[in-house]
C-alpha atoms as a PDB file:
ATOM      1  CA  UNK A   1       0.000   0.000   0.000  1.00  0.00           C
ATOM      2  CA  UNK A   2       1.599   3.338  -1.241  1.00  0.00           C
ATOM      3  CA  UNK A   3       1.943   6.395   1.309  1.00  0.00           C
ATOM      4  CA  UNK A   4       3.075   9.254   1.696  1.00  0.00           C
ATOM      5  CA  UNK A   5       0.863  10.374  -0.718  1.00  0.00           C
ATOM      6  CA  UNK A   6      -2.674  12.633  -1.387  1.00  0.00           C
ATOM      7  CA  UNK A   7      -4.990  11.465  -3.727  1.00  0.00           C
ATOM      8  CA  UNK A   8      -7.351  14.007  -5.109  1.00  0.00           C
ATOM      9  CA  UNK A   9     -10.909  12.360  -5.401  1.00  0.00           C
ATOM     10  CA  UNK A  10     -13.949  11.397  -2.926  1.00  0.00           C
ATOM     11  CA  UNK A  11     -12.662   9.966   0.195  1.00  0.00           C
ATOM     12  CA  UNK A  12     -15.386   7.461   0.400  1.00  0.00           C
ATOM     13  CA  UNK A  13     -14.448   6.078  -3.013  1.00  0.00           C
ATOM     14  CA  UNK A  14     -10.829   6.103  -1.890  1.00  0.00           C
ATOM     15  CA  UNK A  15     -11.451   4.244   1.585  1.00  0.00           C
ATOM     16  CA  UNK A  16     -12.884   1.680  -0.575  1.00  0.00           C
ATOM     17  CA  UNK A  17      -9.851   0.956  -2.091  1.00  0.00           C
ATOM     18  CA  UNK A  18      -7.569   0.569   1.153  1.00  0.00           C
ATOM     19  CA  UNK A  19      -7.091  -2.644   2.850  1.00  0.00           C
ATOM     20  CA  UNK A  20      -9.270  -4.104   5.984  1.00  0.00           C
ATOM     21  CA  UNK A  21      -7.245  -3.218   9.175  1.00  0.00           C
ATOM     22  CA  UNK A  22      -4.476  -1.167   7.471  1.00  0.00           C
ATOM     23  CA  UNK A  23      -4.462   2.366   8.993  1.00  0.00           C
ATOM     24  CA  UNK A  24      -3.128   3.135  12.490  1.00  0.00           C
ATOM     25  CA  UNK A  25      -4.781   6.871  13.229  1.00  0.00           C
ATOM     26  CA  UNK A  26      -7.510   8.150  11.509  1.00  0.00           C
ATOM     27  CA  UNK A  27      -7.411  12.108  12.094  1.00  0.00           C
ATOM     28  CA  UNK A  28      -9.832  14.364  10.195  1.00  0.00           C
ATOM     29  CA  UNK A  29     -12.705  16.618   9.988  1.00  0.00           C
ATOM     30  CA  UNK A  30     -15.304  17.200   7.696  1.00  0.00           C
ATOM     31  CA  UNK A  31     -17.195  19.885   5.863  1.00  0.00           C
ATOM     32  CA  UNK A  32     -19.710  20.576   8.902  1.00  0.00           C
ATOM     33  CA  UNK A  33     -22.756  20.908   5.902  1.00  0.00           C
ATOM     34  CA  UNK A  34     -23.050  24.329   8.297  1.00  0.00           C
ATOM     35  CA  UNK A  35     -22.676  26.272   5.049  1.00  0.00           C
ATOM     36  CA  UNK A  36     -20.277  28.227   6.951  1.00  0.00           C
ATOM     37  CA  UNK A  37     -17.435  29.083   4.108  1.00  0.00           C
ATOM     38  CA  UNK A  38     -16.654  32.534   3.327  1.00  0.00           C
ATOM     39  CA  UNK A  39     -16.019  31.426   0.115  1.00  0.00           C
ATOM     40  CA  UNK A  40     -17.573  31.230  -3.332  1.00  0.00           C
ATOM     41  CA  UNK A  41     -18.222  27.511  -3.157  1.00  0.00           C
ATOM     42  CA  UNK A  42     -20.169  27.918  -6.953  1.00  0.00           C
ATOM     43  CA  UNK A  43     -16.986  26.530  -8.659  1.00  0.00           C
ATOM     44  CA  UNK A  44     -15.770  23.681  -5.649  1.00  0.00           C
ATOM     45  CA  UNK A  45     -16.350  20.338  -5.974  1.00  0.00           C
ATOM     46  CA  UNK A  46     -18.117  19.669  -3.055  1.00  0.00           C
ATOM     47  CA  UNK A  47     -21.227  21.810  -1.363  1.00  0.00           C
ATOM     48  CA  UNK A  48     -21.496  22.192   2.331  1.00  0.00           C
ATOM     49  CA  UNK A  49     -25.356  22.690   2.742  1.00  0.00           C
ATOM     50  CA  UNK A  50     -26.481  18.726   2.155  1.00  0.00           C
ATOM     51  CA  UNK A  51     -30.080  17.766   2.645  1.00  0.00           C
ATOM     52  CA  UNK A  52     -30.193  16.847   6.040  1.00  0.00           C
ATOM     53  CA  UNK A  53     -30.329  13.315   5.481  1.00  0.00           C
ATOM     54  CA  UNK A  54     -27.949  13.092   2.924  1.00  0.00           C
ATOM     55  CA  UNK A  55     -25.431  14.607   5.146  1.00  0.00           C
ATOM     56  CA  UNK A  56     -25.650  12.067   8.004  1.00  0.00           C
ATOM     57  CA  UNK A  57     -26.429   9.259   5.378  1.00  0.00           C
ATOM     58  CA  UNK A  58     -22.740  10.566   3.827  1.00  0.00           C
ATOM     59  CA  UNK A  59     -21.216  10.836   7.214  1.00  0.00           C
ATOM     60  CA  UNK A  60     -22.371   7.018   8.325  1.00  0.00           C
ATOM     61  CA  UNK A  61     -20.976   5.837   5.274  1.00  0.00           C
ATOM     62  CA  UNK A  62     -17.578   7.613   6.045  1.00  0.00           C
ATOM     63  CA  UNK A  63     -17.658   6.029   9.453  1.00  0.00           C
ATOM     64  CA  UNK A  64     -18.218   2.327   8.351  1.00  0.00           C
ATOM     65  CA  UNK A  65     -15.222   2.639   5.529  1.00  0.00           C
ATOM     66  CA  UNK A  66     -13.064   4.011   8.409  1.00  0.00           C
ATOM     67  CA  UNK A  67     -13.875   1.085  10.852  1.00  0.00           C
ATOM     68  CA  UNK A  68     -12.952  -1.565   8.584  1.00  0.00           C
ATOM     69  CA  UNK A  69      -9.519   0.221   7.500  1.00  0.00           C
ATOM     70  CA  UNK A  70      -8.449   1.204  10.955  1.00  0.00           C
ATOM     71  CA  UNK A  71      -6.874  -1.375  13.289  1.00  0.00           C
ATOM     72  CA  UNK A  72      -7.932  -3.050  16.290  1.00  0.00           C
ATOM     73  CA  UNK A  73      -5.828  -1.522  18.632  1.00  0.00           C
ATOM     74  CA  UNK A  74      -6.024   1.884  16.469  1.00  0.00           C
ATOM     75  CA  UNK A  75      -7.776   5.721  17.244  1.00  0.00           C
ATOM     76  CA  UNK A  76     -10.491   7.669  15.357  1.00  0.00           C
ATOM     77  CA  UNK A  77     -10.147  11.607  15.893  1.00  0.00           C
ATOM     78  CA  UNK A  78     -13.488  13.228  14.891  1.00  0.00           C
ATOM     79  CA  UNK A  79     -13.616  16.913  14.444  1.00  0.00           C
ATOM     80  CA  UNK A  80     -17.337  18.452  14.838  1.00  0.00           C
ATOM     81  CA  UNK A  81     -18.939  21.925  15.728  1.00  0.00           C
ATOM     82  CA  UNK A  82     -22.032  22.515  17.321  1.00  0.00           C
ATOM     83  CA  UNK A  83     -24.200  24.326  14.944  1.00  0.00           C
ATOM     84  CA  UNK A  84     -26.793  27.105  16.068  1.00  0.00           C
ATOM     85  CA  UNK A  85     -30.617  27.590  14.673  1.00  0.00           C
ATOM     86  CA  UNK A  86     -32.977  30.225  15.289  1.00  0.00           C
ATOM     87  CA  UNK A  87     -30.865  30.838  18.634  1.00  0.00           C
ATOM     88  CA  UNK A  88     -30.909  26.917  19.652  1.00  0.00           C
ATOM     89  CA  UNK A  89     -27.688  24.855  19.863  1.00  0.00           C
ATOM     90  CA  UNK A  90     -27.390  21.638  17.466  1.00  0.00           C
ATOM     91  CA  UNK A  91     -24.774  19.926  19.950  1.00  0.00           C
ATOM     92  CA  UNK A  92     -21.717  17.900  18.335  1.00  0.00           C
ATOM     93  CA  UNK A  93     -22.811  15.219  20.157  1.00  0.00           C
ATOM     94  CA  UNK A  94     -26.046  14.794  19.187  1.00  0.00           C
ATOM     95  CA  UNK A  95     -24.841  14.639  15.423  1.00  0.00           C
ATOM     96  CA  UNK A  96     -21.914  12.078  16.815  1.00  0.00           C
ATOM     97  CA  UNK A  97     -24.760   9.952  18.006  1.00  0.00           C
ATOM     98  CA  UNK A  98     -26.766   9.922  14.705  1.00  0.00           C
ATOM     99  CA  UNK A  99     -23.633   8.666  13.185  1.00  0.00           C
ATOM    100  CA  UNK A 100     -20.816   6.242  15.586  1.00  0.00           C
ATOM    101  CA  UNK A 101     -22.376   3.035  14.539  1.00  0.00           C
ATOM    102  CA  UNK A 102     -20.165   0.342  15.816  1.00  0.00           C
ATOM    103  CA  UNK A 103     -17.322   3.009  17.013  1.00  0.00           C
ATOM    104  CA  UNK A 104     -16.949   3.329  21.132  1.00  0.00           C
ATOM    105  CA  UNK A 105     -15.817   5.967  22.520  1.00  0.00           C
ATOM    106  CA  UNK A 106     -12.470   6.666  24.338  1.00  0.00           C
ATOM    107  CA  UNK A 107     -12.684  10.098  25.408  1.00  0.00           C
ATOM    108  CA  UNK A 108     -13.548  13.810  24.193  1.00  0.00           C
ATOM    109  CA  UNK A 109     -11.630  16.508  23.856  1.00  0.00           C
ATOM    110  CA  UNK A 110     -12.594  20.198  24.227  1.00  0.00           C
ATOM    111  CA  UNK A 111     -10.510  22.454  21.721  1.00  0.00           C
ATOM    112  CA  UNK A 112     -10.966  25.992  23.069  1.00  0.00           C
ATOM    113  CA  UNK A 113      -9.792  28.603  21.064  1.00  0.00           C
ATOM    114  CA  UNK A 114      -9.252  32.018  21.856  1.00  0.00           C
ATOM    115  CA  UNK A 115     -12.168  34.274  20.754  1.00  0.00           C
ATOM    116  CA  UNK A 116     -15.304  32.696  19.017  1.00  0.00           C
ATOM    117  CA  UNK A 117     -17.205  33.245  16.160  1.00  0.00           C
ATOM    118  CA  UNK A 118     -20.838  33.453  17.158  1.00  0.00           C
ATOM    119  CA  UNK A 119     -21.939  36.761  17.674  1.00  0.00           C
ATOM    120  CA  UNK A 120     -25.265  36.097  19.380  1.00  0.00           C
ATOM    121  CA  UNK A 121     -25.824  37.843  22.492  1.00  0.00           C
ATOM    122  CA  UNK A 122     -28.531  36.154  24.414  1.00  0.00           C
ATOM    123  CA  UNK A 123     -26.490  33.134  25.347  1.00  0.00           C
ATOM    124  CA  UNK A 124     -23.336  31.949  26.267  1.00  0.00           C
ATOM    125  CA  UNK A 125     -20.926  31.745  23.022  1.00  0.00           C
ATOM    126  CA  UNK A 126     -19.789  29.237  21.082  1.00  0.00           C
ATOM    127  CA  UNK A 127     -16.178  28.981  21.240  1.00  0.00           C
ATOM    128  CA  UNK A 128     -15.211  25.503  21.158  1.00  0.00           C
ATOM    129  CA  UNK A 129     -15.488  22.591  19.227  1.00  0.00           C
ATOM    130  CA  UNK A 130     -15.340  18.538  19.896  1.00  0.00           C
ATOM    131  CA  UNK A 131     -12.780  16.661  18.881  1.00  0.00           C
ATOM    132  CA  UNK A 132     -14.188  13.068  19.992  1.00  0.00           C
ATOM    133  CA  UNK A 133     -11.340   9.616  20.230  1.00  0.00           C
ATOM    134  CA  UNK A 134     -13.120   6.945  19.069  1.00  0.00           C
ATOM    135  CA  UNK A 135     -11.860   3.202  18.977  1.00  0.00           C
ATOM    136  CA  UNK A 136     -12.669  -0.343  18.035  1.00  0.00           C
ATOM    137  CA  UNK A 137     -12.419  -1.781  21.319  1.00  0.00           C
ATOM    138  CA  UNK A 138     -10.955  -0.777  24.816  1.00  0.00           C
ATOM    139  CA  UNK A 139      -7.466  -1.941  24.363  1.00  0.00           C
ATOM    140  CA  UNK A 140      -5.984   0.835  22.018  1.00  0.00           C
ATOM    141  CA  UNK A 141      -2.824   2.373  21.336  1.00  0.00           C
ATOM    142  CA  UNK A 142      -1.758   5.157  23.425  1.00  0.00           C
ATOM    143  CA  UNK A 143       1.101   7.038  25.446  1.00  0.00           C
ATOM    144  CA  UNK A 144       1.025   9.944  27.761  1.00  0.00           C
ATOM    145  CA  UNK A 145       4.768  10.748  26.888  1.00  0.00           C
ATOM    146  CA  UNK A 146       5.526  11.419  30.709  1.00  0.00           C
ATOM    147  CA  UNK A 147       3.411  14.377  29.957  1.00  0.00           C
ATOM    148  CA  UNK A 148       0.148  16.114  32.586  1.00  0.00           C
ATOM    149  CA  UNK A 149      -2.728  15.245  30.500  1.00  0.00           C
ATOM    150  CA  UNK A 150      -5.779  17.423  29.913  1.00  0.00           C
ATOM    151  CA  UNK A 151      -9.174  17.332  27.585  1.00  0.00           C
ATOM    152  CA  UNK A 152      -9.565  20.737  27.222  1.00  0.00           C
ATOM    153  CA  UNK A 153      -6.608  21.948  25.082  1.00  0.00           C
ATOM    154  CA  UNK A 154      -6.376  25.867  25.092  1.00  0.00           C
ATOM    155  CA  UNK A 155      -5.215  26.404  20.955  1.00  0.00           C
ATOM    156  CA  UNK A 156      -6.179  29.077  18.716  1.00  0.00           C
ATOM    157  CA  UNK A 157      -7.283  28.845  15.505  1.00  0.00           C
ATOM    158  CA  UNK A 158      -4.813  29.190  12.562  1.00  0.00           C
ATOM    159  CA  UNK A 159      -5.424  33.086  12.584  1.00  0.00           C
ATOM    160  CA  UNK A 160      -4.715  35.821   9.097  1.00  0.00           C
ATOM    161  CA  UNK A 161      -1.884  37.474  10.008  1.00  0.00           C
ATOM    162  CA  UNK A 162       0.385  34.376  10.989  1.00  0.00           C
ATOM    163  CA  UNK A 163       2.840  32.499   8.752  1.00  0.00           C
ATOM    164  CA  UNK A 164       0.823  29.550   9.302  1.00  0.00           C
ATOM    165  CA  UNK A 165      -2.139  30.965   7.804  1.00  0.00           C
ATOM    166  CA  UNK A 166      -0.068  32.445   4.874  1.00  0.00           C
ATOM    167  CA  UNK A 167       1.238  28.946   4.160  1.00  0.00           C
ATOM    168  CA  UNK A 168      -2.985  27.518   4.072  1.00  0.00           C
ATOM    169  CA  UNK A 169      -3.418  30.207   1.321  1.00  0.00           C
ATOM    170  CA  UNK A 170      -7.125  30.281   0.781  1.00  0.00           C
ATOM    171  CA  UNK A 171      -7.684  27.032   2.859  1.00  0.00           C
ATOM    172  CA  UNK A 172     -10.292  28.897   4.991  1.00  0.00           C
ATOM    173  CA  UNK A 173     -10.171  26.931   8.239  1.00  0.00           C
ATOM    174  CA  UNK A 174      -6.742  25.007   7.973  1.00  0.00           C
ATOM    175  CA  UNK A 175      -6.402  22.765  11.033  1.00  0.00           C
ATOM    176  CA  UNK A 176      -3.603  24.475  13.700  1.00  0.00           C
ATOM    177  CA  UNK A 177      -0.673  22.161  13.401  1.00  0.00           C
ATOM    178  CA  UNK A 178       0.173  21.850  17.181  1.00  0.00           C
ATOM    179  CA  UNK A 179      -3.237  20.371  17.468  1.00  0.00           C
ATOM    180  CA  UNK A 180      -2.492  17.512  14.682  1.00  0.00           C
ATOM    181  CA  UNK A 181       0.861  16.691  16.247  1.00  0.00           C
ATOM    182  CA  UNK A 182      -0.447  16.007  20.118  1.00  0.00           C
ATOM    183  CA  UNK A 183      -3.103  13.428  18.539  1.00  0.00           C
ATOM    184  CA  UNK A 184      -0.506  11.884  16.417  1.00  0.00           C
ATOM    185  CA  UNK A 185       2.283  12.113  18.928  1.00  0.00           C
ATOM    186  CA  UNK A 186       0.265  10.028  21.739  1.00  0.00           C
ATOM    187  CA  UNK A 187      -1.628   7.547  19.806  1.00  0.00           C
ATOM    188  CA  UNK A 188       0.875   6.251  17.256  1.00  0.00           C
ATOM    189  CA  UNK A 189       4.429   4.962  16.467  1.00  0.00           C
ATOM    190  CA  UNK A 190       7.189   5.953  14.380  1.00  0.00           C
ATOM    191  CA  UNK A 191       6.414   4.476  10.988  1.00  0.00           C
ATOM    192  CA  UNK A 192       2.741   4.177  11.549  1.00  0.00           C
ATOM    193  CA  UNK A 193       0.143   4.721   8.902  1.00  0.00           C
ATOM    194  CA  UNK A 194      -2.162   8.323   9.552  1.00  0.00           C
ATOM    195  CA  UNK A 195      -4.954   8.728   7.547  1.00  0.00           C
ATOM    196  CA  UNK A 196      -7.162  11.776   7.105  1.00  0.00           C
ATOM    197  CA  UNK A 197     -10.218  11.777   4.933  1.00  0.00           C
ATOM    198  CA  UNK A 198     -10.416  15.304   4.418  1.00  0.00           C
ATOM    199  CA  UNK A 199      -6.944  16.527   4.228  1.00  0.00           C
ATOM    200  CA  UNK A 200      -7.274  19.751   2.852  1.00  0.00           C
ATOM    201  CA  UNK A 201      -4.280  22.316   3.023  1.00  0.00           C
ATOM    202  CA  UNK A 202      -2.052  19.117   4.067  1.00  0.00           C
ATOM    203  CA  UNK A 203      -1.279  19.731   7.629  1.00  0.00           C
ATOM    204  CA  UNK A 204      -2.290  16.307   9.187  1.00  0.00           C
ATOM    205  CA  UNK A 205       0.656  15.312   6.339  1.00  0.00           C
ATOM    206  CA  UNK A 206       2.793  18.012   7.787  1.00  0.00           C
ATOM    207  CA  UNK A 207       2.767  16.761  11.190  1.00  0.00           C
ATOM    208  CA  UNK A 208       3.106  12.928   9.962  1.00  0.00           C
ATOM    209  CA  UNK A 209       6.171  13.678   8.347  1.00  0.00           C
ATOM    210  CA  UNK A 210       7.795  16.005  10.665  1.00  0.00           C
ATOM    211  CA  UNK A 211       7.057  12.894  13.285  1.00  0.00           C
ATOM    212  CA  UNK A 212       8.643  10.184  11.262  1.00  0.00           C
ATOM    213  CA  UNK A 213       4.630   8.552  10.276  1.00  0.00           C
ATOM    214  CA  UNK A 214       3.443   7.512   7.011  1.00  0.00           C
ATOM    215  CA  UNK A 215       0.370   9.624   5.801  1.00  0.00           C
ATOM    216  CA  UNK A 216      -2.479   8.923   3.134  1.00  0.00           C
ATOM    217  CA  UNK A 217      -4.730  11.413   2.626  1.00  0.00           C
ATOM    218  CA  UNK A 218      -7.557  12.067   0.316  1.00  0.00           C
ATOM    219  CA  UNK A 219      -8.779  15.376  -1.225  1.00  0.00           C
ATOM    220  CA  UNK A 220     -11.750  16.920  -3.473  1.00  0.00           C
ATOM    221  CA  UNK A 221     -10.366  20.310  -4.260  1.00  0.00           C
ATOM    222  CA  UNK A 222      -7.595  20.066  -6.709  1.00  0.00           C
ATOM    223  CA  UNK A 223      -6.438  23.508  -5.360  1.00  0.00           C
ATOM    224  CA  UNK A 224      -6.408  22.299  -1.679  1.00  0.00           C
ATOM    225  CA  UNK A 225      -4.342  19.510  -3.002  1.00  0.00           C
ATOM    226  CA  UNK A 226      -1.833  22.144  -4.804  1.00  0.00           C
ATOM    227  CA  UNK A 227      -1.714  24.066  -0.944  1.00  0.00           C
ATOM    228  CA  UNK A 228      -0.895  20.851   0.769  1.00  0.00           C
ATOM    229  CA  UNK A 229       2.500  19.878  -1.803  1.00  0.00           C
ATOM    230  CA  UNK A 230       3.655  23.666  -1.673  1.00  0.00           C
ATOM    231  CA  UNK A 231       3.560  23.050   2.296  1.00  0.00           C
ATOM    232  CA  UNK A 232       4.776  19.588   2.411  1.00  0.00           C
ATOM    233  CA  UNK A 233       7.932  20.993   0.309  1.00  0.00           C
ATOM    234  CA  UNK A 234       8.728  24.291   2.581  1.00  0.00           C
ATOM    235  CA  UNK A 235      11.347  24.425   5.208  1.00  0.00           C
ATOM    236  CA  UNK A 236      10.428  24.470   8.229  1.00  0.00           C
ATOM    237  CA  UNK A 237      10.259  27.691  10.219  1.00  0.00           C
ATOM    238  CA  UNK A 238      12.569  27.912  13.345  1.00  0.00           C
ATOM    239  CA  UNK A 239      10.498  29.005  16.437  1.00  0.00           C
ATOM    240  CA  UNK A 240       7.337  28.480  14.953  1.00  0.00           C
ATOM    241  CA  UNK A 241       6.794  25.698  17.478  1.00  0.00           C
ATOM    242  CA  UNK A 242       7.537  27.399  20.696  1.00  0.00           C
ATOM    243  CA  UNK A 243      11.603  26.549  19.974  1.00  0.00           C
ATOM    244  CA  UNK A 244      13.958  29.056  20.237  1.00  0.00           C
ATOM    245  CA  UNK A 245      14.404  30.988  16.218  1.00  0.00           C
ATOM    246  CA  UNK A 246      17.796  30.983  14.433  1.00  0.00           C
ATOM    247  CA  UNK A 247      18.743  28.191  15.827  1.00  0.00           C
ATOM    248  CA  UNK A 248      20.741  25.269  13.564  1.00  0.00           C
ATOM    249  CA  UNK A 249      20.102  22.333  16.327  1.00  0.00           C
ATOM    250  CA  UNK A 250      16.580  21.435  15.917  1.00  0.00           C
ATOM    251  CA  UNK A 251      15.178  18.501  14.311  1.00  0.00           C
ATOM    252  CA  UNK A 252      12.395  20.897  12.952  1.00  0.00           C
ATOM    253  CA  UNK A 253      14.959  22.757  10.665  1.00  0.00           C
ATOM    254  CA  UNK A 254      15.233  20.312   7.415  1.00  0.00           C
ATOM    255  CA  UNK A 255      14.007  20.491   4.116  1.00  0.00           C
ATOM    256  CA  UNK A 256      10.747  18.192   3.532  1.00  0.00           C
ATOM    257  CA  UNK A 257      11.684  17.266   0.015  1.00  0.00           C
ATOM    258  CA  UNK A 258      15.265  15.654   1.298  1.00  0.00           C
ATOM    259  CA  UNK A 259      13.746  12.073   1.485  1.00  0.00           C
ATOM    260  CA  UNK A 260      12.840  11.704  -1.945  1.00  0.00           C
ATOM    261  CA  UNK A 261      12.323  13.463  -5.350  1.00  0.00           C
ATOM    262  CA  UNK A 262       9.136  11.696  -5.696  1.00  0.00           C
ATOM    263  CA  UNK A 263       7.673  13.320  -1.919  1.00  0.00           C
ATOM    264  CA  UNK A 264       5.141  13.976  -1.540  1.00  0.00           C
ATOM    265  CA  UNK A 265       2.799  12.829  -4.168  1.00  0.00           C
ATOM    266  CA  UNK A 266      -0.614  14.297  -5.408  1.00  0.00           C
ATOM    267  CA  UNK A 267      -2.538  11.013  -7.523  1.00  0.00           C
ATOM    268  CA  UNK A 268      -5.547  11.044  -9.135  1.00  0.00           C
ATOM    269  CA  UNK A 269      -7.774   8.645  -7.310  1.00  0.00           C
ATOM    270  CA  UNK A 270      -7.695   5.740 -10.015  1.00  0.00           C
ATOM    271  CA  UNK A 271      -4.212   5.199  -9.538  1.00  0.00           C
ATOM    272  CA  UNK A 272      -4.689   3.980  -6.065  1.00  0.00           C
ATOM    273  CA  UNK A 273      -4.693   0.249  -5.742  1.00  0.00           C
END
């Protein structure tokens, strides 16, 4: 099974392809059919206001493929935000209930991010979102890296303004990367196999590579898919993870493309096999 590599087409199409109990960590999140993009979404390949039913039909679907791939002892990382009607709260979890199936479920984590986005007045904001650890059984992998564990993790937002955000381009809500790397840092191994579904402007690839894991990702947007390789092939910046700049020392400061000429790799989704 090839990795390292992003194949632009439908993810459910793609999971169909993988082998049964072949991925490690599953890490994603997906349009939140919230119709919440700033963008002109006329020319995308994919709409984020679904029928209703269609959505959580599409979301089931994406939740059986990813139980068969993923391995026994393996973790599920679901990104959701509550959504808000008419002044009424749509909770994450009542959407994660529509749609876990034969998932259980390990533990939640809060991601609170500094300000919030919901600008209604008559009750308490919105300024958080679920990132629920699913497994396949109660024995899964997992290390807390001699570290004081928490579920609420205090992490902003990639915000404009921020090399991180200039990397995304016109991603509009690229994943922050320190939140990628804690999931992948305590629930896998060197040389495991990361998947993400949804992988957008590449930084669950970022953080797989920069942590010695395997990635294979699928995306719709061919441009999304053009952000991620222009990322994957940057150097990384010194003290953009909380290490001291302008230092030569760090593991952080190499060149992404040094492992191969081929690295990464954008396919088309019929050349996966």
């Amino acid at each position: 099974m090839r990795t390292d590599v992003i194949y632009n087409g439908d993810c459910i199409q793609g999971l169909k392809r993988l082998p049964d109990n072949s991925i490690d960590l599953v890490v994603t999140s997906p349009p939140y059919n919230q119709n919440l993009s700033t963008q002109d979404t006329s020319k995308k390949p994919y709409k984020d206001n679904m029928d209703d039913k269609e959505y959580v039909n599409f979301i089931k679907e994406l939740f059986r493929e990813i139980f068969r791939v993923l391995k026994d002892d393996g973790s599920f990382f679901y990104n959701y935000k509550s959504d808000t009607k008419n002044n009424l709260i749509n909770s994450a979890h009542f959407h994660l209930f529509n749609v876990i199936q034969d998932f259980k479920m390990a533990g939640e984590i809060i991601w609170n991010y500094a300000g919030n986005f919901d600008s209604n007045r008559t009750r308490f904001p919105i300024d958080y979102e679920m990132i629920f650890h699913l497994v396949k059984q109660n024995k899964f992998k997992f290390s807390d890296r001699n570290r004081k564990l928490t579920s609420v993790w205090n992490i902003n937002h990639v915000m404009y303004g921020t090399h991180e955000k200039s990397t995304c381009e016109n991603h509009p809500c690229p994943y922050p990367l320190k939140l990628i790397r804690k999931i992948v840092e305590h629930t896998t191994n060197e040389n495991d196999i990361v998947l993400d579904p949804f992988m957008g402007s590449g930084t669950t690839a970022k953080a797989c590579y920069e942590l010695n894991r395997r990635f294979i990702g699928f995306e719709l947007d061919t441009e999304y898919c053009e952000i991620a390789l222009k990322r994957l092939k940057q150097k990384v910046i010194k003290g953009f993870f909380g290490t001291q700049a302008n230092s030569t020392s760090s593991s952080f400061n190499k060149d992404l493309t040094e492992n191969s000429e081929e690295f990464p790799q954008i396919l088309h989704l019929a050349e996966l096999r």
